[in-house]
Protein backbone atom coordinates (compact mmCIF):
# COMPACT_ATOMS: atom_id res chain seq x y z
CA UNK A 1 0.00 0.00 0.00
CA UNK A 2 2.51 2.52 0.94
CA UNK A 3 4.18 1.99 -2.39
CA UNK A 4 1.13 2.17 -4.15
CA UNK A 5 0.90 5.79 -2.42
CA UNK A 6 4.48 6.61 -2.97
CA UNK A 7 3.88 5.98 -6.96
CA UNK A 8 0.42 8.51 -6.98
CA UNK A 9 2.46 11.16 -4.07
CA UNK A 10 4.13 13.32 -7.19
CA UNK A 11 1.18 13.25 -9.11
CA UNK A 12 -0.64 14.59 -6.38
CA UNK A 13 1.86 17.24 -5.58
CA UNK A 14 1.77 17.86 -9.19
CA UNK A 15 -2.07 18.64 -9.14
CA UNK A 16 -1.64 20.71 -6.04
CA UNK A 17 0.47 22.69 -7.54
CA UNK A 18 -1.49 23.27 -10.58
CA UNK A 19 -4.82 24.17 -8.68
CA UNK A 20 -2.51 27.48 -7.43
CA UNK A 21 -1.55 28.38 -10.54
CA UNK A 22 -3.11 31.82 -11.57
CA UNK A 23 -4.76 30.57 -15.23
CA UNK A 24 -6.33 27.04 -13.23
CA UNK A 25 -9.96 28.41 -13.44
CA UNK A 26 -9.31 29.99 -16.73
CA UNK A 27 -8.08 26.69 -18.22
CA UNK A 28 -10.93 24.59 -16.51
CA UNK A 29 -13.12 27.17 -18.66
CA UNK A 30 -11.80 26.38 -21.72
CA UNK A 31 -11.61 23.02 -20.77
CA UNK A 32 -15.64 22.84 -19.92
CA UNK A 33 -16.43 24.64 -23.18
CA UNK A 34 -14.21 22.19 -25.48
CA UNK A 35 -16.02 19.56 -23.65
CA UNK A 36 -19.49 20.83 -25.11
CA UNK A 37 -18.19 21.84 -28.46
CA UNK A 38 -16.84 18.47 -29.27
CA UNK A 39 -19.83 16.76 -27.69
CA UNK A 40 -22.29 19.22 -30.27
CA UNK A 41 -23.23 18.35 -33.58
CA UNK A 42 -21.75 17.89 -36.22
CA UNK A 43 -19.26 16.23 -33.87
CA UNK A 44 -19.24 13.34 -32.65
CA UNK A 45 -18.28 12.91 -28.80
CA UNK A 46 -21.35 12.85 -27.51
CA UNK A 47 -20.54 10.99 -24.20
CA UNK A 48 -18.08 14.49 -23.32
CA UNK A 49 -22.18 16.16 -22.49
CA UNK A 50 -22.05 13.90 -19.14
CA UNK A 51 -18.88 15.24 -18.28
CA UNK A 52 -18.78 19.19 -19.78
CA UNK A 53 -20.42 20.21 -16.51
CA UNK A 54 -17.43 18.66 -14.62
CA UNK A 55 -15.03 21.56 -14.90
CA UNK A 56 -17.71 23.75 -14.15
CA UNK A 57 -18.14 21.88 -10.74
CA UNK A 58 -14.47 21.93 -10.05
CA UNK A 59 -13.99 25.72 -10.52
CA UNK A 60 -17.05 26.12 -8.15
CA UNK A 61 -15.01 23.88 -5.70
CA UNK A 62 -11.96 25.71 -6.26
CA UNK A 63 -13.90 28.97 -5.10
CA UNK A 64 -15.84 27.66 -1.75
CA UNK A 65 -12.02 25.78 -0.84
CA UNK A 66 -9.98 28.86 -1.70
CA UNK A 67 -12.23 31.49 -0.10
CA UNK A 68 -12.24 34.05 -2.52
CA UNK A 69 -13.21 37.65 -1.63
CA UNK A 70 -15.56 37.90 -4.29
CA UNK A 71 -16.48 34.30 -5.02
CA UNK A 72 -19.83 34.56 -6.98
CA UNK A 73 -18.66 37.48 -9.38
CA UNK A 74 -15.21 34.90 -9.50
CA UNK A 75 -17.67 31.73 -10.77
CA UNK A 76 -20.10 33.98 -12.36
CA UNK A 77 -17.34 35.22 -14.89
CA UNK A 78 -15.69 31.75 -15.24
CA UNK A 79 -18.91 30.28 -16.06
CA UNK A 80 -19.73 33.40 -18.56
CA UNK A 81 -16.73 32.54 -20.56
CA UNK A 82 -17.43 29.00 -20.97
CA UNK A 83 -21.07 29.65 -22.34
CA UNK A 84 -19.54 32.58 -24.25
CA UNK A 85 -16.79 29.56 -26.24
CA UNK A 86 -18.91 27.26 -26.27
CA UNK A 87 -21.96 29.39 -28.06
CA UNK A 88 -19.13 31.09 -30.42
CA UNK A 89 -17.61 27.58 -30.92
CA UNK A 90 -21.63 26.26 -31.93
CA UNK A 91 -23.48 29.09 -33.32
CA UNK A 92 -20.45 30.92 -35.51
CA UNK A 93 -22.38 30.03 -38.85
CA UNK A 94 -25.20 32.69 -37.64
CA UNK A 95 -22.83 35.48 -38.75
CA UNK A 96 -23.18 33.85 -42.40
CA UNK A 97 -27.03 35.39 -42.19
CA UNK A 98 -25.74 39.04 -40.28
CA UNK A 99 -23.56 39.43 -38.13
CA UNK A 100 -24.55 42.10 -35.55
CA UNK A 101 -27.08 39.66 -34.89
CA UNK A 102 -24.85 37.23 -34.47
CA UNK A 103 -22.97 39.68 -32.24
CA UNK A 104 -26.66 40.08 -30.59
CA UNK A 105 -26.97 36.72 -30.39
CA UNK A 106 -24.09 35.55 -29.04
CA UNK A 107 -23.92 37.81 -25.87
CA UNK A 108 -27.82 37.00 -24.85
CA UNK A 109 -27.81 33.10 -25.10
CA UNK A 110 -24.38 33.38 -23.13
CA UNK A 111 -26.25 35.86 -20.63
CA UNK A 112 -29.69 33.48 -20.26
CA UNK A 113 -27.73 30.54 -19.74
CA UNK A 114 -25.56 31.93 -17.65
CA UNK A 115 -27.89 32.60 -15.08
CA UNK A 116 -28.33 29.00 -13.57
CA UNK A 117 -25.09 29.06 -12.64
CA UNK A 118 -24.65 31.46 -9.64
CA UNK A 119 -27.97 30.46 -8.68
CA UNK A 120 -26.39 26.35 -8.28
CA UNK A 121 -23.48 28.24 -6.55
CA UNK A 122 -25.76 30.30 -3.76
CA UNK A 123 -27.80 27.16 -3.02
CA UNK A 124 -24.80 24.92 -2.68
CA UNK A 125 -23.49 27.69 0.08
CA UNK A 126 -26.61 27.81 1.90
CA UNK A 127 -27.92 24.76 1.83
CA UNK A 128 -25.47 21.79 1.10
CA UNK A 129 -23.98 20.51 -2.14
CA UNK A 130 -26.55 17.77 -2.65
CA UNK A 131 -29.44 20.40 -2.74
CA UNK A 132 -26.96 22.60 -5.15
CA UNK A 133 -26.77 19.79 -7.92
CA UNK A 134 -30.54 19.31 -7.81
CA UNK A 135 -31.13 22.80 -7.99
CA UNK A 136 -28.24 23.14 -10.85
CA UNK A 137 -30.67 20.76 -12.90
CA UNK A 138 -34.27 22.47 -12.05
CA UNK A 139 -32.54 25.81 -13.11
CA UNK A 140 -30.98 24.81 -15.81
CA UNK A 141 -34.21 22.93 -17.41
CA UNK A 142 -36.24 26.19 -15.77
CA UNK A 143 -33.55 28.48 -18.06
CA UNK A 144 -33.95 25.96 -21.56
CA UNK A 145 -37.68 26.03 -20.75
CA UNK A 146 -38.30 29.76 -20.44
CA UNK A 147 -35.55 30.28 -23.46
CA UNK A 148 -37.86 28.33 -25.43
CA UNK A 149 -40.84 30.41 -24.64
CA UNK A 150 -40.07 33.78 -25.50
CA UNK A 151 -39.32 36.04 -28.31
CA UNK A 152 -35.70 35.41 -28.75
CA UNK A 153 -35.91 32.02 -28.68
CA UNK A 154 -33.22 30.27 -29.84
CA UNK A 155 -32.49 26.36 -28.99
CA UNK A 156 -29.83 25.32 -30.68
CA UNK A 157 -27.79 25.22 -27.48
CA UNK A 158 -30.58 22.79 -25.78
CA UNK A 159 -28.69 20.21 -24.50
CA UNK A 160 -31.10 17.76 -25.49
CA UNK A 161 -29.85 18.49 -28.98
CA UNK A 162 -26.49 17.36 -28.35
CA UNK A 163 -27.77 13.85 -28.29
CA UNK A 164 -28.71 14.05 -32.20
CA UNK A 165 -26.25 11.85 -33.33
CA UNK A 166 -27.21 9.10 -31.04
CA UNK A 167 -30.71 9.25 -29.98
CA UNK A 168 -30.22 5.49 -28.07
């Protein structure tokens, strides 16, 4: 056993050493939103959907763990720029029909589904991780719902329709 740990002890100090590095949230971003781009049509991964959220999770960790001083602005933006790749990564063809639309676009899909986020992040905080995921899912179908239902509908970025290419 103990040389089982002393084989995994630098890759642990390793990873600790990453999660203090000043670009870890950034890259867990970018990491989340290629996650969702390669699981979107027309590519192929579509088994990266159950895992996209993961790096989304981990950043939120990161926060609570680290204390920051400012911790939902801190997720809010990290989640914000993962939308914002992934719906620029998805939806860049819409500039084909105009493009300050697209520009339109772009910045309110990122903004609506956005908003889930924080909200998963203040009910982990106040009442417990468990109720956080579960409220994570009921605001992020609440958020695809209501998206659906208005004027500016636009559901492309349903996940539901990142299961096209395998509707098993």
């Amino acid at each position: 056993m103990k040389a089982l740990y002393l084989s995994i002890y630098p890759s642990l100090a390793i990873l600790r050493k990453i999660q203090q590095h000043r670009y870890y949230l950034a890259f867990l971003s970018l990491l989340s939103s290629i996650f969702f781009w390669l699981s979107w049509p027309p590519n192929r991964c579509v088994l990266l959907l159950f895992v996209a959220f993961v790096p989304l999770l981990l950043i939120a960790r990161h926060i609570e763990k680290y204390q920051y001083k400012r911790p939902y602005w801190t997720f809010y933006k990290h989640a914000y720029l993962t939308l914002f790749l992934w719906n620029l990564t998805t939806t860049w063809w819409v500039a084909h029909a105009t493009a300050a639309g697209a520009v339109f676009m772009l910045f309110v899909n990122t903004f609506c589904m956005s908003l889930p986020l924080p909200l998963f992040q203040l009910m982990a905080k106040h009442y417990g991780r468990n109720i956080g995921y579960v409220a994570l899912l009921a605001y992020w179908v609440s958020m695809e719902h209501t998206h659906l239902q208005w004027e500016l509908s636009f559901p492309w970025l349903n996940l539901g329709n990142g299961f096209a290419y395998w509707p098993e």
